[in-house]
Structure formats: structure tokens, C-alpha cells
ModelCIF file with pLDDT and N, C-alpha, C, O atoms, coordinates in Angstrom:
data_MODEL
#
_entry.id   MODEL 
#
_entity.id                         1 
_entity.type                       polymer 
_entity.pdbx_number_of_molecules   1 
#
_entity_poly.entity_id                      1 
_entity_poly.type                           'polypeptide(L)' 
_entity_poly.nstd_linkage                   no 
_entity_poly.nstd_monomer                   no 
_entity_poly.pdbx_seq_one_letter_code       
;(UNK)(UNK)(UNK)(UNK)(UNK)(UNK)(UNK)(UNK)(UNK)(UNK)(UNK)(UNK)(UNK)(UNK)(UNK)(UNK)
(UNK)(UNK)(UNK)(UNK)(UNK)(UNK)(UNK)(UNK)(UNK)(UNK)(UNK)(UNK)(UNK)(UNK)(UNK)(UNK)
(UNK)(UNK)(UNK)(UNK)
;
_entity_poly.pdbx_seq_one_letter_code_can   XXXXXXXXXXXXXXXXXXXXXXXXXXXXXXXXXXXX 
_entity_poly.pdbx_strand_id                 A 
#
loop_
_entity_poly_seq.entity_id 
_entity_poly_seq.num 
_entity_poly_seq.mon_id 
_entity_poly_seq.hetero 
1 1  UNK n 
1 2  UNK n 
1 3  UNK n 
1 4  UNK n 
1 5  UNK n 
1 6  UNK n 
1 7  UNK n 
1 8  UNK n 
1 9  UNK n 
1 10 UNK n 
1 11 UNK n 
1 12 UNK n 
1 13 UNK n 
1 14 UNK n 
1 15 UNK n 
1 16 UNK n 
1 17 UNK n 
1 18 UNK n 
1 19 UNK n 
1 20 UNK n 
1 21 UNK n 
1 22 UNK n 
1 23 UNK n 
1 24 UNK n 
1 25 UNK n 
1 26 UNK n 
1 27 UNK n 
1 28 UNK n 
1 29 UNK n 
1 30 UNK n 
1 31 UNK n 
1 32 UNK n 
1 33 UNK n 
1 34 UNK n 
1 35 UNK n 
1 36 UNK n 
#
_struct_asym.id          A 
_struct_asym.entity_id   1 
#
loop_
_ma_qa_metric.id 
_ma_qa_metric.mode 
_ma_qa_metric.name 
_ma_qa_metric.software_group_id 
_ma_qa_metric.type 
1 global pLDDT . pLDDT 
2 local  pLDDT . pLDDT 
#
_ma_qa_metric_global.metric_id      1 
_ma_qa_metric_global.metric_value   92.94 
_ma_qa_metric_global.model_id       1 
_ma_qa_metric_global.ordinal_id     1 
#
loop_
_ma_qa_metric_local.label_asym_id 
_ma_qa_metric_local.label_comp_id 
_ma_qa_metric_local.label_seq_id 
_ma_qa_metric_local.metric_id 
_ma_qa_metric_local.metric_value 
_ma_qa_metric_local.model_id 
_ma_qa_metric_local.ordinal_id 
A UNK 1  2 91.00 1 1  
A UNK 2  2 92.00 1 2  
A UNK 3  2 89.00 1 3  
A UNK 4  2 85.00 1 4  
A UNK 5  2 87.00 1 5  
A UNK 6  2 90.00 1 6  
A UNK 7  2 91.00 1 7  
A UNK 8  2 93.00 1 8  
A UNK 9  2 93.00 1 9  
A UNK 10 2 93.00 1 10 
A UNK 11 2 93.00 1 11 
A UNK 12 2 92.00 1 12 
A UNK 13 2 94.00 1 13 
A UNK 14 2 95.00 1 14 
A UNK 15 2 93.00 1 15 
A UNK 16 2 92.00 1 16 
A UNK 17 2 91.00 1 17 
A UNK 18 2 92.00 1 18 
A UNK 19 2 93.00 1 19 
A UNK 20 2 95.00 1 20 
A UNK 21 2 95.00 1 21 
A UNK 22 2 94.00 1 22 
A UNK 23 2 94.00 1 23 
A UNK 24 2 93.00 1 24 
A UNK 25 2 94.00 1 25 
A UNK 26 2 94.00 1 26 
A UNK 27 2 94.00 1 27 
A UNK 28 2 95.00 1 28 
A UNK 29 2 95.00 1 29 
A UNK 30 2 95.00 1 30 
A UNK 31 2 95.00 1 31 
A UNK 32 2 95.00 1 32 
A UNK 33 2 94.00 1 33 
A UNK 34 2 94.00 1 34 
A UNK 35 2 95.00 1 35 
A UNK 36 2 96.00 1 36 
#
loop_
_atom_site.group_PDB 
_atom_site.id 
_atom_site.type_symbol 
_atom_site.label_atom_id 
_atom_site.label_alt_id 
_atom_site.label_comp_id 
_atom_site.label_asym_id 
_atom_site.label_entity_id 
_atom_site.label_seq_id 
_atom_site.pdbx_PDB_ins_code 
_atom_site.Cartn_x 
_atom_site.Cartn_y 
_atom_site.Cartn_z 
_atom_site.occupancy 
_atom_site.B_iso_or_equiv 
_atom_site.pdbx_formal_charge 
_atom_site.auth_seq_id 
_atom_site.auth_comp_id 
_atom_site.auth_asym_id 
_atom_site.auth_atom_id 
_atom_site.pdbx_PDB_model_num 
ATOM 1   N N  . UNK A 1 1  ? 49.975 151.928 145.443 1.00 91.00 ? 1  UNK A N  1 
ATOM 2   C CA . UNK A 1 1  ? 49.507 150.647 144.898 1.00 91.00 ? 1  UNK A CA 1 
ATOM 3   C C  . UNK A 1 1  ? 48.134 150.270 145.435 1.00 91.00 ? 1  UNK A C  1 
ATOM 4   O O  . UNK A 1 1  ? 47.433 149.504 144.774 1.00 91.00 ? 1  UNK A O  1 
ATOM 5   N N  . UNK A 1 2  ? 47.661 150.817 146.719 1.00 92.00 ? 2  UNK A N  1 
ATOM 6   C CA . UNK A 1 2  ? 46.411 150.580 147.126 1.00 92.00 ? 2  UNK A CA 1 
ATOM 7   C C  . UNK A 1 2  ? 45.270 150.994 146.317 1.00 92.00 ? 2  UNK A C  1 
ATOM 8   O O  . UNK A 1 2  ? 44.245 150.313 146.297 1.00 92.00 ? 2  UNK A O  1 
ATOM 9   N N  . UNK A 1 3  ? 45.396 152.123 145.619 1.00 89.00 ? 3  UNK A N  1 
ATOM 10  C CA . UNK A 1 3  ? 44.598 152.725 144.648 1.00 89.00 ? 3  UNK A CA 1 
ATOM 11  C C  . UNK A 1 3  ? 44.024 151.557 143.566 1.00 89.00 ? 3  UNK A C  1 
ATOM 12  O O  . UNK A 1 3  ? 42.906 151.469 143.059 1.00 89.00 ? 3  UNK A O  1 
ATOM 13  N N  . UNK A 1 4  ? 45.328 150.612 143.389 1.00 85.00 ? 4  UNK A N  1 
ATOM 14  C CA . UNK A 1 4  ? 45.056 149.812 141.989 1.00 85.00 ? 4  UNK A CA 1 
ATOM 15  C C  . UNK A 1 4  ? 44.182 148.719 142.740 1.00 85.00 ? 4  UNK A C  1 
ATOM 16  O O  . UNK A 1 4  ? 42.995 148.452 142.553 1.00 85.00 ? 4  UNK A O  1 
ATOM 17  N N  . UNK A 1 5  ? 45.275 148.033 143.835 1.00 87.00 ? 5  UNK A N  1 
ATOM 18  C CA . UNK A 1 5  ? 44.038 146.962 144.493 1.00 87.00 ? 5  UNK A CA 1 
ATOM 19  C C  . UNK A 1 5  ? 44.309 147.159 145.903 1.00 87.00 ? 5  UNK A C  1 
ATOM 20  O O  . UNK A 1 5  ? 45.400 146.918 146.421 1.00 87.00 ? 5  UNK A O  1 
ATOM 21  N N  . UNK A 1 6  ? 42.803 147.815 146.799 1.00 90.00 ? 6  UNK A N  1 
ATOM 22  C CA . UNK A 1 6  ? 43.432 148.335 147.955 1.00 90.00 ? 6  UNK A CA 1 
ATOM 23  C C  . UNK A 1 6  ? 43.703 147.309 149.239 1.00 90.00 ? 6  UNK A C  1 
ATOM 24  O O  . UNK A 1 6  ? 43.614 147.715 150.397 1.00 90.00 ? 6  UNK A O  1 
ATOM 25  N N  . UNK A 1 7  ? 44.045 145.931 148.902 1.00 91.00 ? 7  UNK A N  1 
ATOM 26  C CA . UNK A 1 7  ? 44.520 145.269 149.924 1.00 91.00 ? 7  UNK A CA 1 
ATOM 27  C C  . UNK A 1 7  ? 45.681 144.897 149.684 1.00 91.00 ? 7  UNK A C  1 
ATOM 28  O O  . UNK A 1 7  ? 46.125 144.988 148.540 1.00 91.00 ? 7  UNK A O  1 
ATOM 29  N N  . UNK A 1 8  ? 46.459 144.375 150.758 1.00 93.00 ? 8  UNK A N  1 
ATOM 30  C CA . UNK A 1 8  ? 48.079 143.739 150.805 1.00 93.00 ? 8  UNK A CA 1 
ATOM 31  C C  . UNK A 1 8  ? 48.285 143.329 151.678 1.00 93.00 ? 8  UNK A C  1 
ATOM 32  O O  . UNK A 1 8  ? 48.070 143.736 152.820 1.00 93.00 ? 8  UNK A O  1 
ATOM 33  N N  . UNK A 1 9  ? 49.180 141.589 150.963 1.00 93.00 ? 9  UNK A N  1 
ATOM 34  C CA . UNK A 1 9  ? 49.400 141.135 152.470 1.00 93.00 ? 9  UNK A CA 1 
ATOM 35  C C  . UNK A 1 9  ? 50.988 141.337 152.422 1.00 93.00 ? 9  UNK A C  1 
ATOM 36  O O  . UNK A 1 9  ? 51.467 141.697 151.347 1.00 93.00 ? 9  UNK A O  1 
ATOM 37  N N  . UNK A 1 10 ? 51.887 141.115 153.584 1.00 93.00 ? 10 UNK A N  1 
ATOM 38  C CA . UNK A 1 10 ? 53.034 141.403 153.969 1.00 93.00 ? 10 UNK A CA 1 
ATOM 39  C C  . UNK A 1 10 ? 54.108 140.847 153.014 1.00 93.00 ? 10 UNK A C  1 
ATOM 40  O O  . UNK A 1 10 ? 55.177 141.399 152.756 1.00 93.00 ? 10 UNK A O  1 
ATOM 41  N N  . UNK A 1 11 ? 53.570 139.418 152.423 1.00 93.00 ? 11 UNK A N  1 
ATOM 42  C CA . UNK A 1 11 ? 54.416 138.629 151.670 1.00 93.00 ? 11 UNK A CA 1 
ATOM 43  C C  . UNK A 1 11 ? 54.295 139.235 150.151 1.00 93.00 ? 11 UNK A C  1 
ATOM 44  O O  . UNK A 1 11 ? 55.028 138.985 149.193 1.00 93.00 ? 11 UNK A O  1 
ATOM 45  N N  . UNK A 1 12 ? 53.287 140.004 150.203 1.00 92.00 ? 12 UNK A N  1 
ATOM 46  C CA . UNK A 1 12 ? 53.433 140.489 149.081 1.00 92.00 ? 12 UNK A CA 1 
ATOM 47  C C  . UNK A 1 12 ? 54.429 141.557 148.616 1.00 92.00 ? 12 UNK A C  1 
ATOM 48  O O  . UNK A 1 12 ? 54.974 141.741 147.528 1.00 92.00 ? 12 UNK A O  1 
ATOM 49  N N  . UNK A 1 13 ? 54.502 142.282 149.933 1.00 94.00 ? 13 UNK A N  1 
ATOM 50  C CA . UNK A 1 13 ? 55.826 143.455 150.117 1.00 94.00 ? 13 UNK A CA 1 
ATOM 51  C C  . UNK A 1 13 ? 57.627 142.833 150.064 1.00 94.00 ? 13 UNK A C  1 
ATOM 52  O O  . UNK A 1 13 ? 58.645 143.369 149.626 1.00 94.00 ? 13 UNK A O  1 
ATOM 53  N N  . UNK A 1 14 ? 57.414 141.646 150.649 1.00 95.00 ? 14 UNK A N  1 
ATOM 54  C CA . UNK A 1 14 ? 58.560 141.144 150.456 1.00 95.00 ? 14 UNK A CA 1 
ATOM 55  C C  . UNK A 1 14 ? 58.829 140.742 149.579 1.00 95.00 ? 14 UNK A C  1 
ATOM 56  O O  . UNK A 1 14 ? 59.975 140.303 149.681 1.00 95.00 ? 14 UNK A O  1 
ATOM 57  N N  . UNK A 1 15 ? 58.211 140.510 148.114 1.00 93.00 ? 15 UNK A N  1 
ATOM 58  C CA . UNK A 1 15 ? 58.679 139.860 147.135 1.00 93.00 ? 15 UNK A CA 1 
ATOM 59  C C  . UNK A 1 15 ? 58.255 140.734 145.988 1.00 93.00 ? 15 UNK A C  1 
ATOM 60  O O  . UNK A 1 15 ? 58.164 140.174 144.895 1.00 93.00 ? 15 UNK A O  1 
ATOM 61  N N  . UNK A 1 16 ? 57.947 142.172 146.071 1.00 92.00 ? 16 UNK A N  1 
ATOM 62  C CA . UNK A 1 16 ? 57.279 143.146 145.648 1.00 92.00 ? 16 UNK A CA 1 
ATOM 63  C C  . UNK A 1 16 ? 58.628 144.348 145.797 1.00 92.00 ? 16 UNK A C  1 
ATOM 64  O O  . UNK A 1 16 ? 58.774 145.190 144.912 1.00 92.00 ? 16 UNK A O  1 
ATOM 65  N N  . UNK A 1 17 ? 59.590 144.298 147.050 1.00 91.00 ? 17 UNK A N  1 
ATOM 66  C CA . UNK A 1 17 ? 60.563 145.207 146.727 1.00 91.00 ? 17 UNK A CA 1 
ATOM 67  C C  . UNK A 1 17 ? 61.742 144.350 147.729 1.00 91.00 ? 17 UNK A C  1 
ATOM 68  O O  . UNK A 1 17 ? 62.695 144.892 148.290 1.00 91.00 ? 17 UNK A O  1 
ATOM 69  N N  . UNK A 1 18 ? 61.528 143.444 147.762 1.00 92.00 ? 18 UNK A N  1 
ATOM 70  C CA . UNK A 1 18 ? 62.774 142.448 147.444 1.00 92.00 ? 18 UNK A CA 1 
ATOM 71  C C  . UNK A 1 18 ? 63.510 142.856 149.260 1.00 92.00 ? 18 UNK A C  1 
ATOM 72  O O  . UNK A 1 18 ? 64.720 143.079 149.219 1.00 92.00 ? 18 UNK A O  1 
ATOM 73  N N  . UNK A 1 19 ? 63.050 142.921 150.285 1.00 93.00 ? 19 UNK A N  1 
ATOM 74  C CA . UNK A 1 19 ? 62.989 143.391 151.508 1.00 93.00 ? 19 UNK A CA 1 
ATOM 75  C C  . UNK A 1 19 ? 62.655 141.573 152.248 1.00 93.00 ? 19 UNK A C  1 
ATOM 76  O O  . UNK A 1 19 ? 62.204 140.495 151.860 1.00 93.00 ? 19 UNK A O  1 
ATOM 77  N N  . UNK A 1 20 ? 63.231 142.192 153.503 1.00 95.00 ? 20 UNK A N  1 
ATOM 78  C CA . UNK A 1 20 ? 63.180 140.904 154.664 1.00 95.00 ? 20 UNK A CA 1 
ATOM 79  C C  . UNK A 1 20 ? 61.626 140.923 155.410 1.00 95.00 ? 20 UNK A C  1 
ATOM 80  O O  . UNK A 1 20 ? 61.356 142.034 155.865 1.00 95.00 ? 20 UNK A O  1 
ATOM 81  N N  . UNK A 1 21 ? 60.964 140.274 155.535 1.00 95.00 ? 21 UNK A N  1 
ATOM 82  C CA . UNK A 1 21 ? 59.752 139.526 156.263 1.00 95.00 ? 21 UNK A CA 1 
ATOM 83  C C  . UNK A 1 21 ? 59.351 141.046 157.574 1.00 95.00 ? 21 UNK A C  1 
ATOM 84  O O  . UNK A 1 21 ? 58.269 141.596 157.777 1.00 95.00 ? 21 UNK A O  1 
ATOM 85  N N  . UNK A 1 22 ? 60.549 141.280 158.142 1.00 94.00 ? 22 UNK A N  1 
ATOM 86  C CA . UNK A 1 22 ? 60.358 142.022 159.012 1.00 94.00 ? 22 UNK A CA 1 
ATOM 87  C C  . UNK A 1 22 ? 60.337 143.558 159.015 1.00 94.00 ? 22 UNK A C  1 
ATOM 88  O O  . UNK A 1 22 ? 59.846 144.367 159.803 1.00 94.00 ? 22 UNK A O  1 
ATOM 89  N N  . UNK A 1 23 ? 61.316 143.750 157.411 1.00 94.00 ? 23 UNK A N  1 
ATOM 90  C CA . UNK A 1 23 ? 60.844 145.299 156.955 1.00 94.00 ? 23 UNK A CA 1 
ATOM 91  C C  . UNK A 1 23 ? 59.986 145.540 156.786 1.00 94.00 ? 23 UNK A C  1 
ATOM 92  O O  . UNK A 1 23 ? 59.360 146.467 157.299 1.00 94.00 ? 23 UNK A O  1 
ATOM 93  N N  . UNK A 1 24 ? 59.475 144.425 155.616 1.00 93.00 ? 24 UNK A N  1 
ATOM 94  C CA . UNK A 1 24 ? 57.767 144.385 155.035 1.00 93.00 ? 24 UNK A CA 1 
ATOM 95  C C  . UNK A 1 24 ? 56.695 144.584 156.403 1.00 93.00 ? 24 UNK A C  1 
ATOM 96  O O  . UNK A 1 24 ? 55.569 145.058 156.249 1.00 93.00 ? 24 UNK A O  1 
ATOM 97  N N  . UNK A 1 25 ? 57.062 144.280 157.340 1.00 94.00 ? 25 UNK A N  1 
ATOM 98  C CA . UNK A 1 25 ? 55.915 144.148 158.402 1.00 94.00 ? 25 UNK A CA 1 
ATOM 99  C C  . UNK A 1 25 ? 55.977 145.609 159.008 1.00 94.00 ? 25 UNK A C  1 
ATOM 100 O O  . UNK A 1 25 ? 54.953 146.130 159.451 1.00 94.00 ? 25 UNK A O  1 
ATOM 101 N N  . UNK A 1 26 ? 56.995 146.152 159.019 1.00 94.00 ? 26 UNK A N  1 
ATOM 102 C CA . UNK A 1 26 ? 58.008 147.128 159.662 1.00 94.00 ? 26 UNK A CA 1 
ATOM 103 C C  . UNK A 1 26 ? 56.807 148.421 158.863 1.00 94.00 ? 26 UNK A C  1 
ATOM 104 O O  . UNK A 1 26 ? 56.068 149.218 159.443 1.00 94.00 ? 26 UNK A O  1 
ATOM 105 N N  . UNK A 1 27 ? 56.987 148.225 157.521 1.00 94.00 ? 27 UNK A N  1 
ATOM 106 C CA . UNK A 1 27 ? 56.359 149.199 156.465 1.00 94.00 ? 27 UNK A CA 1 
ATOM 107 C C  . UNK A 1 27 ? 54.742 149.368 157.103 1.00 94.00 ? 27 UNK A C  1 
ATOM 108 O O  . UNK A 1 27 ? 54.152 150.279 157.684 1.00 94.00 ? 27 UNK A O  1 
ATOM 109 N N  . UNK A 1 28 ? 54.348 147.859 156.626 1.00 95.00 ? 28 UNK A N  1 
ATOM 110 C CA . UNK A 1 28 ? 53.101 147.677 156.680 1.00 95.00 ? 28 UNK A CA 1 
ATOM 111 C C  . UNK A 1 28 ? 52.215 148.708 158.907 1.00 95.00 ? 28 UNK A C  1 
ATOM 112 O O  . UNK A 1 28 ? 51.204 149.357 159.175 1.00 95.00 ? 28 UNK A O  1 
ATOM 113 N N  . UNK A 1 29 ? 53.269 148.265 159.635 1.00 95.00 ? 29 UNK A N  1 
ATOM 114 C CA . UNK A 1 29 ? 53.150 148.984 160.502 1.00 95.00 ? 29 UNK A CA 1 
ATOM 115 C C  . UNK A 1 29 ? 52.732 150.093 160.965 1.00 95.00 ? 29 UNK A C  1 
ATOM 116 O O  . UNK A 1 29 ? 51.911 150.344 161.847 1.00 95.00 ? 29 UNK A O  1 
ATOM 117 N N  . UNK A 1 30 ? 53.590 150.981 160.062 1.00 95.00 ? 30 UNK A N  1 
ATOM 118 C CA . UNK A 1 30 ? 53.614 152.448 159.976 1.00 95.00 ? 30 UNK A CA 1 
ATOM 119 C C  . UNK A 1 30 ? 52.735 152.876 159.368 1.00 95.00 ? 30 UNK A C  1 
ATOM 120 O O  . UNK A 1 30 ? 52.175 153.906 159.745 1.00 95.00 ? 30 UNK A O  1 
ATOM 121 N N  . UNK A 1 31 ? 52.207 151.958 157.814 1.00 95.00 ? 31 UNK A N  1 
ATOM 122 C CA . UNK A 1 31 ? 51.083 152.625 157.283 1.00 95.00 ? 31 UNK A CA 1 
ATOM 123 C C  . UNK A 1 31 ? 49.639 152.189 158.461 1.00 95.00 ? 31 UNK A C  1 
ATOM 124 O O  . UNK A 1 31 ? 48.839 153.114 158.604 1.00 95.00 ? 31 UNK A O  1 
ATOM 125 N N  . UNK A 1 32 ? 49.410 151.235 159.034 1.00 95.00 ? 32 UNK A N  1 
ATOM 126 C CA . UNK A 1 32 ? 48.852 150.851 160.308 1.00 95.00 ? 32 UNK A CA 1 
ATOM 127 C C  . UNK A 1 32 ? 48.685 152.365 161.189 1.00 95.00 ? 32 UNK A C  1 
ATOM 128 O O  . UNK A 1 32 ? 47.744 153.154 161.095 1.00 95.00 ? 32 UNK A O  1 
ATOM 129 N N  . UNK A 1 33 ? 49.784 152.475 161.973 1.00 94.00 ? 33 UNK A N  1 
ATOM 130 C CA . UNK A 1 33 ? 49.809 153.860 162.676 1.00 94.00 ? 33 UNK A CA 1 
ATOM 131 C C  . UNK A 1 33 ? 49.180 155.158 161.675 1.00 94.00 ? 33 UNK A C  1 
ATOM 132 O O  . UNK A 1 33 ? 48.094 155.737 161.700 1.00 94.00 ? 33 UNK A O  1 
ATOM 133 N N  . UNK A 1 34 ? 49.825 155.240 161.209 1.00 94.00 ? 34 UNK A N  1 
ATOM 134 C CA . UNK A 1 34 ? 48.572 156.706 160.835 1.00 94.00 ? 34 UNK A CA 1 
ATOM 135 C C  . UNK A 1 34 ? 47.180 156.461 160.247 1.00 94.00 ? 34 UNK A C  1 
ATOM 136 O O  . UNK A 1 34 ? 46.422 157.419 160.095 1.00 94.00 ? 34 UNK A O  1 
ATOM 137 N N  . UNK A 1 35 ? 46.785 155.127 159.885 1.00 95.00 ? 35 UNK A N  1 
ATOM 138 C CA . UNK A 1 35 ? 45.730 155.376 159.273 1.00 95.00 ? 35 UNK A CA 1 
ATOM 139 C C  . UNK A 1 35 ? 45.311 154.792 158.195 1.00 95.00 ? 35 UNK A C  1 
ATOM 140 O O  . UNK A 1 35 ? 44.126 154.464 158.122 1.00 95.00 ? 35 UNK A O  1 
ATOM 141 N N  . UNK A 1 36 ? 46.173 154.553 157.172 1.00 96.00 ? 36 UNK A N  1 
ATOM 142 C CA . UNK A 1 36 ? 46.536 154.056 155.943 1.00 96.00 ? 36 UNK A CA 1 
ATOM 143 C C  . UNK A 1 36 ? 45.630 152.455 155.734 1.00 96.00 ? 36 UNK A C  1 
ATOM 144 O O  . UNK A 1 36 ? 45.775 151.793 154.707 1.00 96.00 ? 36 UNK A O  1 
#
């Protein structure tokens, strides 16, 4: 989805695949760690 618009905020993940505040952050994390 970054391709289409390459920013995102967390709340957008949570209401984007229907996930808790802390998965979304959880996700956003990991793409953090490598690089992403």
C-alpha cells in the first residue's frame, strides 16, 4: 500500500484491517526494524 501513498499512520492500520491499536503499532514496528 506504500507504493499507492507512501505514508501511514497507525490508526489507519487499525481501521484498515480491523486489528487492536497495539497490533497496528506491533506491524508498523517491524516494518520500522528492517527498514521499511
Amino acid at each position: 500500500s506504500l507504493f499507492n501513498f507512501p505514508a501511514i499512520r497507525v490508526t489507519d492500520i487499525v481501521g484498515d484491517y480491523e486489528v487492536s491499536f497495539p497490533t497496528a503499532r506491533k506491524y508498523v514496528d517491524q516494518l520500522v526494524a528492517v527498514g521499511i
